[in-house]
C-alpha atoms as a PDB file:
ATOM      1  CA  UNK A   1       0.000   0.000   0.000  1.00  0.00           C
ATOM      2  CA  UNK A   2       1.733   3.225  -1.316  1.00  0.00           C
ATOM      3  CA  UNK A   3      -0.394   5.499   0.065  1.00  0.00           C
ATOM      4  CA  UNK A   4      -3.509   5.131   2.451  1.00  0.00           C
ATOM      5  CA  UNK A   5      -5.068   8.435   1.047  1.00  0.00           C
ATOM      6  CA  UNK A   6      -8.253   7.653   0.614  1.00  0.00           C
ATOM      7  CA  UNK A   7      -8.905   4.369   1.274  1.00  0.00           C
ATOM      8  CA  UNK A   8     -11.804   2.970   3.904  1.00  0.00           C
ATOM      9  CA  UNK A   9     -10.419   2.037   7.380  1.00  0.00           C
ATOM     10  CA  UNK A  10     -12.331   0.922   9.928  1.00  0.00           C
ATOM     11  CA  UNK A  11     -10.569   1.374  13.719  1.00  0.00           C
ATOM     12  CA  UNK A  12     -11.836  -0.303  16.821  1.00  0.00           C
ATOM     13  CA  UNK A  13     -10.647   1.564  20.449  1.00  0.00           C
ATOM     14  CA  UNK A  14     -11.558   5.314  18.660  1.00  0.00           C
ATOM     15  CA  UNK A  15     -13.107   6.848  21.604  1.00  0.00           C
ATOM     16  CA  UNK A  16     -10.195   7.572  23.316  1.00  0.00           C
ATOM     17  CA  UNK A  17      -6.227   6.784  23.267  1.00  0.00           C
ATOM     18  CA  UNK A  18      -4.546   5.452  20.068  1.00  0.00           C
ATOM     19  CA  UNK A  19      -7.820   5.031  18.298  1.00  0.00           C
ATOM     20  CA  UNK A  20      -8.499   8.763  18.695  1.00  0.00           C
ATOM     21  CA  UNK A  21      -5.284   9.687  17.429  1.00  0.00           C
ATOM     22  CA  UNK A  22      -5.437   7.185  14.202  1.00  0.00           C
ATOM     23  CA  UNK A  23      -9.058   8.880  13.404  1.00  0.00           C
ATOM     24  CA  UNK A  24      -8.033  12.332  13.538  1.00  0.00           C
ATOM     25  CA  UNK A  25      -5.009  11.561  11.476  1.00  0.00           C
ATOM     26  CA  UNK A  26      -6.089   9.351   8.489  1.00  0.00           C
ATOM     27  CA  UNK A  27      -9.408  11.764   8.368  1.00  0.00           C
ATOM     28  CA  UNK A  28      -6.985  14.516   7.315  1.00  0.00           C
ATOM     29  CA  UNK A  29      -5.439  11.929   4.788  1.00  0.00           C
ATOM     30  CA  UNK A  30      -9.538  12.170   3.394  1.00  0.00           C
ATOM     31  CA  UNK A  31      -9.584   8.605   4.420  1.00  0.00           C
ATOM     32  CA  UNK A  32     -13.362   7.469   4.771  1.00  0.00           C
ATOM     33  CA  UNK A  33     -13.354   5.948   8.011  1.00  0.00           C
ATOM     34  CA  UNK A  34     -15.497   3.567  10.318  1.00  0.00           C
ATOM     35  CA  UNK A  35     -14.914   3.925  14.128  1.00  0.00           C
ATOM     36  CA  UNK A  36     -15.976   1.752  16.843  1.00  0.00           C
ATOM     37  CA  UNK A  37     -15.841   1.360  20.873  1.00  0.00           C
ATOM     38  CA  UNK A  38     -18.461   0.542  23.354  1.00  0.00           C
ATOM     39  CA  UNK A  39     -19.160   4.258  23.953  1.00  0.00           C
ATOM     40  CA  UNK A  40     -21.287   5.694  21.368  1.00  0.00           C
ATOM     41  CA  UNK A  41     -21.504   9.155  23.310  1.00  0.00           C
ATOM     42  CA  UNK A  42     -17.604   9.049  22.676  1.00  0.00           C
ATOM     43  CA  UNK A  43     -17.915   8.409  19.241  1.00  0.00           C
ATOM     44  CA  UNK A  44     -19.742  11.135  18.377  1.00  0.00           C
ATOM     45  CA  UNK A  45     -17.719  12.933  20.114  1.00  0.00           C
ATOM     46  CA  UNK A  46     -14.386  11.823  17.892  1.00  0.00           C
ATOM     47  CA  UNK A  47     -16.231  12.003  14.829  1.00  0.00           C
ATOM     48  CA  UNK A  48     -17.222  15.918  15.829  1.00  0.00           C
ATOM     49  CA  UNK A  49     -13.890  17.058  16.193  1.00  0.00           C
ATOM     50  CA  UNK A  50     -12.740  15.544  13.066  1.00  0.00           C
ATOM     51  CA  UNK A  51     -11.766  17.737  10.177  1.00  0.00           C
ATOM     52  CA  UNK A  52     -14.083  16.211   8.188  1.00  0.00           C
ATOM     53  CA  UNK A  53     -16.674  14.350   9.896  1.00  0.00           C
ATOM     54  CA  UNK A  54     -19.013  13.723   7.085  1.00  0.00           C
ATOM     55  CA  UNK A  55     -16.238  10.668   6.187  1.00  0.00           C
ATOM     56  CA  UNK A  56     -16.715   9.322   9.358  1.00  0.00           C
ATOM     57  CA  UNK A  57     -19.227   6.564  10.486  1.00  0.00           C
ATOM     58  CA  UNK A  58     -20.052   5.013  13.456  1.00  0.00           C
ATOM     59  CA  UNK A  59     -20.122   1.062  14.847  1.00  0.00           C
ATOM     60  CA  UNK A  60     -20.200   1.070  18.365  1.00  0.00           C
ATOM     61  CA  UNK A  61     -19.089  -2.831  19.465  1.00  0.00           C
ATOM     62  CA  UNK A  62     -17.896  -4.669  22.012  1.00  0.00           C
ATOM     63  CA  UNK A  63     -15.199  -7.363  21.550  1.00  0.00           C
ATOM     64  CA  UNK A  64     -16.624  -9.279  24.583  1.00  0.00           C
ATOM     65  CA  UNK A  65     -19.294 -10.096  22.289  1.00  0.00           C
ATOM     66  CA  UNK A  66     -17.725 -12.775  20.039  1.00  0.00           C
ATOM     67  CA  UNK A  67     -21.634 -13.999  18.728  1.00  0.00           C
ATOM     68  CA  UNK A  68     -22.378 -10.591  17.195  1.00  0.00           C
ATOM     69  CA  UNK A  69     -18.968  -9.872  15.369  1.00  0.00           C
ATOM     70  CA  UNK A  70     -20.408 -11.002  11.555  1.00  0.00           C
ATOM     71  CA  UNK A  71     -23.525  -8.705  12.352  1.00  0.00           C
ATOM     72  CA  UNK A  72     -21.003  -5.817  13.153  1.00  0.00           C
ATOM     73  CA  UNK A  73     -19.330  -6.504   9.916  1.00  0.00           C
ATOM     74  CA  UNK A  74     -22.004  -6.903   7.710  1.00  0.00           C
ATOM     75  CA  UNK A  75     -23.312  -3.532   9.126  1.00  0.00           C
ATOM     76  CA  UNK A  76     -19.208  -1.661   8.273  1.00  0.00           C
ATOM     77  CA  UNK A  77     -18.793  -3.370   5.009  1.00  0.00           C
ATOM     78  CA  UNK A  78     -22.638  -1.957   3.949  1.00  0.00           C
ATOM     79  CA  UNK A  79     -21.505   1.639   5.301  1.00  0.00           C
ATOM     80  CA  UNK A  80     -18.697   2.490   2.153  1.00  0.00           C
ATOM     81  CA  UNK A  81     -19.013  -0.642   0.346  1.00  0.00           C
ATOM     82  CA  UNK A  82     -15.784  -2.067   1.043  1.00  0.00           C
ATOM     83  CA  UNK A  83     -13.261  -1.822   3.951  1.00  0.00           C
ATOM     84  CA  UNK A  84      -9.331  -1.805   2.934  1.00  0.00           C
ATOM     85  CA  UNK A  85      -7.832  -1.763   6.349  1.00  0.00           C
ATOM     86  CA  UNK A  86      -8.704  -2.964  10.007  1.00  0.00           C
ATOM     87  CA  UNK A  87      -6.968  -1.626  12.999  1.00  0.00           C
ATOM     88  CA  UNK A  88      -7.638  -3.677  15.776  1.00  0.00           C
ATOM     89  CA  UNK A  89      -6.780  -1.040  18.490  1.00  0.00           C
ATOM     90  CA  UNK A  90      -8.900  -1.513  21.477  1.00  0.00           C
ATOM     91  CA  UNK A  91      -8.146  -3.764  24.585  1.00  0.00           C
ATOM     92  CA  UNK A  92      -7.880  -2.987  28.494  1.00  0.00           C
ATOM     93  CA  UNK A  93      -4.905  -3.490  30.241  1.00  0.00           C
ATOM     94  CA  UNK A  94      -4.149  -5.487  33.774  1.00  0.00           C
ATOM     95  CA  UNK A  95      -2.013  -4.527  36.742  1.00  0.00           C
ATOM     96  CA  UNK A  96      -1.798  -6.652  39.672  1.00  0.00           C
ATOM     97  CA  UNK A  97       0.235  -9.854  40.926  1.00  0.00           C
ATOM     98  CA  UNK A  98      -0.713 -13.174  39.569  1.00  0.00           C
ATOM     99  CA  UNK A  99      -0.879 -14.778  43.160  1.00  0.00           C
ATOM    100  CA  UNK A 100      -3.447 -12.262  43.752  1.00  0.00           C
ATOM    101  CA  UNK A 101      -5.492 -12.059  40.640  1.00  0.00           C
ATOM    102  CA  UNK A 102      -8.759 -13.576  40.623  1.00  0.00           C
ATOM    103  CA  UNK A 103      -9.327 -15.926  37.262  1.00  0.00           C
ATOM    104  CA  UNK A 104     -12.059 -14.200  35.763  1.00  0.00           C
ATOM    105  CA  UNK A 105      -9.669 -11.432  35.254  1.00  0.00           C
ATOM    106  CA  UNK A 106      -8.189 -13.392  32.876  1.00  0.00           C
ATOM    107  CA  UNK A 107     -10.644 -14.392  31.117  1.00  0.00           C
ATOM    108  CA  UNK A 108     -11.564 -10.891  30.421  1.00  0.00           C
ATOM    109  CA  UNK A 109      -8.550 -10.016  29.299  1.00  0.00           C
ATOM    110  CA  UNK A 110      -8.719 -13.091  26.896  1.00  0.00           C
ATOM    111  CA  UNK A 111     -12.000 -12.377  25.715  1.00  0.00           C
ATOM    112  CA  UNK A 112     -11.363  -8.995  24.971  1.00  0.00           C
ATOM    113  CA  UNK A 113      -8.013  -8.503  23.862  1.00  0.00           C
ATOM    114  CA  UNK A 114      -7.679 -11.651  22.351  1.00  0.00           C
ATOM    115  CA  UNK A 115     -10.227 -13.362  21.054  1.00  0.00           C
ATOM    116  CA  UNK A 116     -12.734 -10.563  20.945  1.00  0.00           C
ATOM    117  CA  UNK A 117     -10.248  -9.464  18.270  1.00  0.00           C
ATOM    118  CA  UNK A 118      -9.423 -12.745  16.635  1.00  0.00           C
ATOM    119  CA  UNK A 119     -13.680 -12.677  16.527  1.00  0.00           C
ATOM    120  CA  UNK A 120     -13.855  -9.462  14.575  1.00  0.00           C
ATOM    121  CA  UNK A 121     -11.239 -10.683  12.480  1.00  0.00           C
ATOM    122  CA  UNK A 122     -12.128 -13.695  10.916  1.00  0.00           C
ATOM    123  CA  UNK A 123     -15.626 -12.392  10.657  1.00  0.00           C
ATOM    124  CA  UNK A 124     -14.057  -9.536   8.235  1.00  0.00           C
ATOM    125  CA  UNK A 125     -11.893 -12.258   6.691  1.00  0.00           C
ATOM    126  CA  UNK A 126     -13.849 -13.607   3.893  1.00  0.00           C
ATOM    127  CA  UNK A 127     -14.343 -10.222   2.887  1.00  0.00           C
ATOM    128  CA  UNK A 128     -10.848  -9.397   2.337  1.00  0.00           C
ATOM    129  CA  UNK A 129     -10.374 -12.690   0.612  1.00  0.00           C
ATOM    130  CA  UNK A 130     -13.461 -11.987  -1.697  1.00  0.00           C
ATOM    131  CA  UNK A 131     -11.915  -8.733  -2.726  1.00  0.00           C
ATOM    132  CA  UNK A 132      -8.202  -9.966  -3.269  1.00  0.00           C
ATOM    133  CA  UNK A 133      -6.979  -7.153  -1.243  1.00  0.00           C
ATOM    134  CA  UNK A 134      -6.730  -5.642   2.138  1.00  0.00           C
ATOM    135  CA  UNK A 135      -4.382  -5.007   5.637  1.00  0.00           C
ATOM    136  CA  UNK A 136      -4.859  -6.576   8.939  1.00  0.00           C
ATOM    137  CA  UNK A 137      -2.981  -3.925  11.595  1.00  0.00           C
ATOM    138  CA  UNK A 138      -2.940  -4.802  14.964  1.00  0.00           C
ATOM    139  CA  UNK A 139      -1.807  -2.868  17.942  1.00  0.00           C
ATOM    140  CA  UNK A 140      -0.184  -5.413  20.151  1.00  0.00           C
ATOM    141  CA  UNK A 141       2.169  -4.055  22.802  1.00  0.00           C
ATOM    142  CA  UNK A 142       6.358  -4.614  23.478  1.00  0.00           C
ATOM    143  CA  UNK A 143       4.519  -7.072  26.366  1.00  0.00           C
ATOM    144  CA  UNK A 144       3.609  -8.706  23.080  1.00  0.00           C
ATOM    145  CA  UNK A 145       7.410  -9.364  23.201  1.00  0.00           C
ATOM    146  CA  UNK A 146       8.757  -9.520  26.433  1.00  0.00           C
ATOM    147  CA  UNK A 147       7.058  -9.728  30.106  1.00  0.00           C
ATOM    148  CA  UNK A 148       7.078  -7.405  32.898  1.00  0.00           C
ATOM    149  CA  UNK A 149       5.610  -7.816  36.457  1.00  0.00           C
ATOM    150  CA  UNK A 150       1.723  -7.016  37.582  1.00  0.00           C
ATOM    151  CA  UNK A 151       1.026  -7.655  33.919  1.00  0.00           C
ATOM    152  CA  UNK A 152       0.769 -11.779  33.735  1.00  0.00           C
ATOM    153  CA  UNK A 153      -2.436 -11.657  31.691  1.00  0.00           C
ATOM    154  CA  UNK A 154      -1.818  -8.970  29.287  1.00  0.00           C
ATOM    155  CA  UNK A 155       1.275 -10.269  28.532  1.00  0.00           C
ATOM    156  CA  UNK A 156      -0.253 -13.753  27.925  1.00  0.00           C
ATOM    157  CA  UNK A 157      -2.842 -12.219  25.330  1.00  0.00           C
ATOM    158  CA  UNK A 158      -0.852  -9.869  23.466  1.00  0.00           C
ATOM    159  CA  UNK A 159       2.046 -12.869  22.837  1.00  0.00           C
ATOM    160  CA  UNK A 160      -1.140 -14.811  21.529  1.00  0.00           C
ATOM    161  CA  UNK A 161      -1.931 -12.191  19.440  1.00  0.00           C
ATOM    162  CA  UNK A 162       1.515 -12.079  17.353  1.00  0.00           C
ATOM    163  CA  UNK A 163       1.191 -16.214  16.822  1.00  0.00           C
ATOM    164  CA  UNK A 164      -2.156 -16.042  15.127  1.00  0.00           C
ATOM    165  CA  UNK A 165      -1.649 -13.290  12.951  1.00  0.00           C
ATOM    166  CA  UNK A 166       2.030 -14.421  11.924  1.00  0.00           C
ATOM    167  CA  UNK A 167       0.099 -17.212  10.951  1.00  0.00           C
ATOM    168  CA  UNK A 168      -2.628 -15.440   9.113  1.00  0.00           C
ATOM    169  CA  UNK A 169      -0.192 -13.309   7.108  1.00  0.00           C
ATOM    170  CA  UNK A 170       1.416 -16.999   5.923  1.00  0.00           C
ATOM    171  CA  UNK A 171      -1.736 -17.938   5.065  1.00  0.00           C
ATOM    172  CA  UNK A 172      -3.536 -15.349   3.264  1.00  0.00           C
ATOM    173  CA  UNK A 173      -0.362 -13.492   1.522  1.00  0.00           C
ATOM    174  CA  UNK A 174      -2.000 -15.355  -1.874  1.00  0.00           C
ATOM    175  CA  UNK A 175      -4.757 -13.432  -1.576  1.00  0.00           C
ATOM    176  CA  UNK A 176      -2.851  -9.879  -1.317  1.00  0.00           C
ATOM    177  CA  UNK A 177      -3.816  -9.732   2.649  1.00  0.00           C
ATOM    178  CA  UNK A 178      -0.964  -7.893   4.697  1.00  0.00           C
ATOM    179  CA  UNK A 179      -0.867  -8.107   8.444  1.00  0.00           C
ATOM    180  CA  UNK A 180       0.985  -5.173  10.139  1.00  0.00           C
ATOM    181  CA  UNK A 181       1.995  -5.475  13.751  1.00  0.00           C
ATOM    182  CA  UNK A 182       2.331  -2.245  15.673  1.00  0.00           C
ATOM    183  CA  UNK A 183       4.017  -2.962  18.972  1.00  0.00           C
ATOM    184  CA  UNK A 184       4.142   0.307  21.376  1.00  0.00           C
ATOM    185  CA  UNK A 185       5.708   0.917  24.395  1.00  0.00           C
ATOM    186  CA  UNK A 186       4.516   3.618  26.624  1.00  0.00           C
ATOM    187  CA  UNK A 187       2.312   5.531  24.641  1.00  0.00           C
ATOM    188  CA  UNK A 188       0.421   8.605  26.796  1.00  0.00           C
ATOM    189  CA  UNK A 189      -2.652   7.228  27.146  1.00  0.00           C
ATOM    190  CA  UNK A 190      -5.352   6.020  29.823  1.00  0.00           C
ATOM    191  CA  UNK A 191      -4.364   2.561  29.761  1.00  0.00           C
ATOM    192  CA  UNK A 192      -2.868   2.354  32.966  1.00  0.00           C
ATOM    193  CA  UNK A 193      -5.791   4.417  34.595  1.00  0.00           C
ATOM    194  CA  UNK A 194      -8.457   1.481  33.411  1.00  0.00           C
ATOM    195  CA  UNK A 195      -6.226  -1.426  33.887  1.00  0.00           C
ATOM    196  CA  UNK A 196      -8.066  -4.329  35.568  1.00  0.00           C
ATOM    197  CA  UNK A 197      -6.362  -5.121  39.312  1.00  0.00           C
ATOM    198  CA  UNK A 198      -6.639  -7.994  40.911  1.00  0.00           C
ATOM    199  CA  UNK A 199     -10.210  -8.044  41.427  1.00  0.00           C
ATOM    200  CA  UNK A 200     -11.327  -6.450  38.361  1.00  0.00           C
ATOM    201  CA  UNK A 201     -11.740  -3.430  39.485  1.00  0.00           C
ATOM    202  CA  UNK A 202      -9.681  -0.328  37.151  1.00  0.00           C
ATOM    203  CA  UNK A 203      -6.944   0.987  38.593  1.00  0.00           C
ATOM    204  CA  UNK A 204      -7.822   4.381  38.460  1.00  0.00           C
ATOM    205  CA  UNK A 205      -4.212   5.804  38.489  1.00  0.00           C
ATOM    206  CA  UNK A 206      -1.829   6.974  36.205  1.00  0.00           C
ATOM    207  CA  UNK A 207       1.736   5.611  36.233  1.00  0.00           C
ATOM    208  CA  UNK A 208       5.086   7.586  35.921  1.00  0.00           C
ATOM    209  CA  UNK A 209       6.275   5.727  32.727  1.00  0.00           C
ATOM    210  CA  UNK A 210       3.383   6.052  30.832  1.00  0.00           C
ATOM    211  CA  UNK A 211       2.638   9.664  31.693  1.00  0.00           C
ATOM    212  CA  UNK A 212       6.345   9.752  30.344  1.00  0.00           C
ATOM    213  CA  UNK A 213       5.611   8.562  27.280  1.00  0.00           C
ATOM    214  CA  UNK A 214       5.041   9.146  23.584  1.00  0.00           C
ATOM    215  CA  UNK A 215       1.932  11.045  22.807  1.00  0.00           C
ATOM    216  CA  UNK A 216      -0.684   9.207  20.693  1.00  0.00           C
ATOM    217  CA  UNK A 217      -0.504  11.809  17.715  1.00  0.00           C
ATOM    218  CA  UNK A 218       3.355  10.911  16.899  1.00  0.00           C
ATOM    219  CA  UNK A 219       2.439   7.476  17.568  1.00  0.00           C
ATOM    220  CA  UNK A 220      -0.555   7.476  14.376  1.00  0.00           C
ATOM    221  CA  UNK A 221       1.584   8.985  11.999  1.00  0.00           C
ATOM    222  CA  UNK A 222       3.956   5.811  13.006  1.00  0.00           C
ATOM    223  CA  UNK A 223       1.662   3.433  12.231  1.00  0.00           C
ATOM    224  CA  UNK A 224       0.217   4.747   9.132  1.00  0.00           C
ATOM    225  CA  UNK A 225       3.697   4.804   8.032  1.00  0.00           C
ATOM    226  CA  UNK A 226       4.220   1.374   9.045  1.00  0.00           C
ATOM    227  CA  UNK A 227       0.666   0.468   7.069  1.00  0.00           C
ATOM    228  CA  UNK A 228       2.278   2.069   4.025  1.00  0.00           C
ATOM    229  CA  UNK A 229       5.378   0.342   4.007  1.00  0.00           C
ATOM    230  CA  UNK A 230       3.627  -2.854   4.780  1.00  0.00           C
ATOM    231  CA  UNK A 231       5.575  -3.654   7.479  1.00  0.00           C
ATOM    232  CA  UNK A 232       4.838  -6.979   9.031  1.00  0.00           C
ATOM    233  CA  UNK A 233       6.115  -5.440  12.812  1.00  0.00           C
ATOM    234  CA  UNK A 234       7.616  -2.200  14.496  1.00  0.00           C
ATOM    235  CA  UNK A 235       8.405  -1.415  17.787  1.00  0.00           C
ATOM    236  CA  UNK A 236       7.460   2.158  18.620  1.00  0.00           C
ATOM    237  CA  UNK A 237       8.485   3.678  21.765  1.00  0.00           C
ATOM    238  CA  UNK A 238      11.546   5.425  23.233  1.00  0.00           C
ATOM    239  CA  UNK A 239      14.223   3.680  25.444  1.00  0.00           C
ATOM    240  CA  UNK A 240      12.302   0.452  26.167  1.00  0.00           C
ATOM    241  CA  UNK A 241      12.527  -0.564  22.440  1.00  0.00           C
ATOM    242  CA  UNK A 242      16.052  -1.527  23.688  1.00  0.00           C
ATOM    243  CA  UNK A 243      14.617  -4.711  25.473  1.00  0.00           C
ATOM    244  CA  UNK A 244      13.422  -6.183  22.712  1.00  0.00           C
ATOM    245  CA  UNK A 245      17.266  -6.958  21.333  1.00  0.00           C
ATOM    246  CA  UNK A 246      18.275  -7.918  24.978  1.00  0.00           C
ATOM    247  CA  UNK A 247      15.323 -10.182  25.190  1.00  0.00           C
ATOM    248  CA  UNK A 248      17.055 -11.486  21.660  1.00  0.00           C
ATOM    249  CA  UNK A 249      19.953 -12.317  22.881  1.00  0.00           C
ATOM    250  CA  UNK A 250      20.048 -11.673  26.516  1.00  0.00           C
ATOM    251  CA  UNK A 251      17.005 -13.077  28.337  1.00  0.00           C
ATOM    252  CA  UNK A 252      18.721 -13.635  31.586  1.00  0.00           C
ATOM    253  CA  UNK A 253      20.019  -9.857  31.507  1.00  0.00           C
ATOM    254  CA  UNK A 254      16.741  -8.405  31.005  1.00  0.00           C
ATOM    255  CA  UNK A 255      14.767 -10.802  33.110  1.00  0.00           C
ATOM    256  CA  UNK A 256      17.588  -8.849  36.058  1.00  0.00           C
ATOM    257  CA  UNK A 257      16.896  -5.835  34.641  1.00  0.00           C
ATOM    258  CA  UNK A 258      13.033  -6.038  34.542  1.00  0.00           C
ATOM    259  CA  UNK A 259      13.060  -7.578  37.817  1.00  0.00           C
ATOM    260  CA  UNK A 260      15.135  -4.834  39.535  1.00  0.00           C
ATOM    261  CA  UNK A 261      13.275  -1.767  37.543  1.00  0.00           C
ATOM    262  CA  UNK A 262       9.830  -2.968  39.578  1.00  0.00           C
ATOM    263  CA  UNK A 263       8.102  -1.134  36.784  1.00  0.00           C
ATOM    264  CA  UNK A 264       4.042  -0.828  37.426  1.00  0.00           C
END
């Protein structure tokens, strides 16, 4: 993909965070786009402050609803005729110990940020291979990559994310489908202030390193460069890229390193 100019993307997580960020700017890039979230109120919102908010339309979803995924895509697909790119933004994050974390926690985390996705997904799927053409982006995480403490379950579903859609990209490359992994670090967002604790409760605080972090407008232009180039992964972020090559080829150093940091 040379250029996304113009083309129909549809972007899940755009009430707030990332997703925001990616509508505001690929609208300016007179992309026709489809935004979704649980929060319609928010959506509106979004699609109000957009440059051009007659090329925006609203889906609200939830990913914990896996049964109603084809309905949700049925109802995109009708809205332009045709969708070119998915960015499977949204998820919820967790912080709390895994001795201390009750299970359903988990399977929230699961649901949503993994198979609530995979859902949406393969229900798109047969779309894409209909039309010999389109791009799969997901926003994993560096904890897609590496772990890091009070974060046991969103680790576990981000890592599952990158083996299915290495997978899909193998499979579907001979029917012109690219998958793009986007894999942030701290990104200033309010991730950390609705993470899940222990008892599935949000967190309701913000944390040092992601207050610290890269803002979520010079994070879009990232990943729309990323989607351009067809990338199949980047690591966006500022000095904890760095563990991704220690993880590489040091996993004992940066297990000491993580372990010492006590990062929350």
């Amino acid at each position: 993909m040379k250029r996304i100019n113009n083309k129909i993307v549809w972007i899940t997580g755009a009430s707030s965070g990332i997703g925001e960020a990616l509508t505001y700017s690929l609208n300016t890039k007179n992309c026709k786009l489809i935004i979704s979230a649980r929060r319609e109120d928010e959506l509106n919102k979004v699609k109000q402050q957009c440059a051009i908010p007659e090329n925006v339309k609203i889906v609200p979803i939830d990913l914990g609803d896996h049964d109603k995924m084809a309905l949700n895509v049925e109802k995109a697909v009708s809205l332009f005729g045709k969708i070119d790119v998915l960015i499977n933004n949204a998820g919820i994050s967790q912080r709390s110990l895994i001795k201390d974390t009750n299970f359903d926690v988990y399977k929230k985390l699961i649901d949503v940020n993994y198979l609530g996705t995979i859902a949406l997904t393969k229900a798109l799927l047969p779309y894409f291979i209909k039309q010999k053409s389109g791009n799969f982006t997901t926003i994993t995480s560096l904890m897609g990559k590496f772990g890091s403490p009070y974060r046991s379950g969103y680790c576990g579903a981000k890592h599952a994310l990158h083996g299915f859609f290495d997978v899909l990209r193998m499979e579907h490359e001979k029917d012109a489908i690219s998958v793009t992994l986007i894999c942030p670090g701290f990104i200033q967002t309010d991730v950390a202030k609705n993470a899940l604790t222990a008892n599935g409760s949000k967190q309701e605080t913000e944390d040092e390193a992601t207050k610290n972090g890269i803002p979520p407008s010079v994070l879009s232009k990232k990943i729309i460069h990323a989607i351009e180039k067809e990338k199949f992964e980047v690591y966006i972020g500022k000095k904890e890229i760095i563990a991704i090559y220690i993880k590489r080829f040091f996993p004992k150093l940066l297990h000491k390193i993580i372990f010492k940091s006590e990062v929350r």
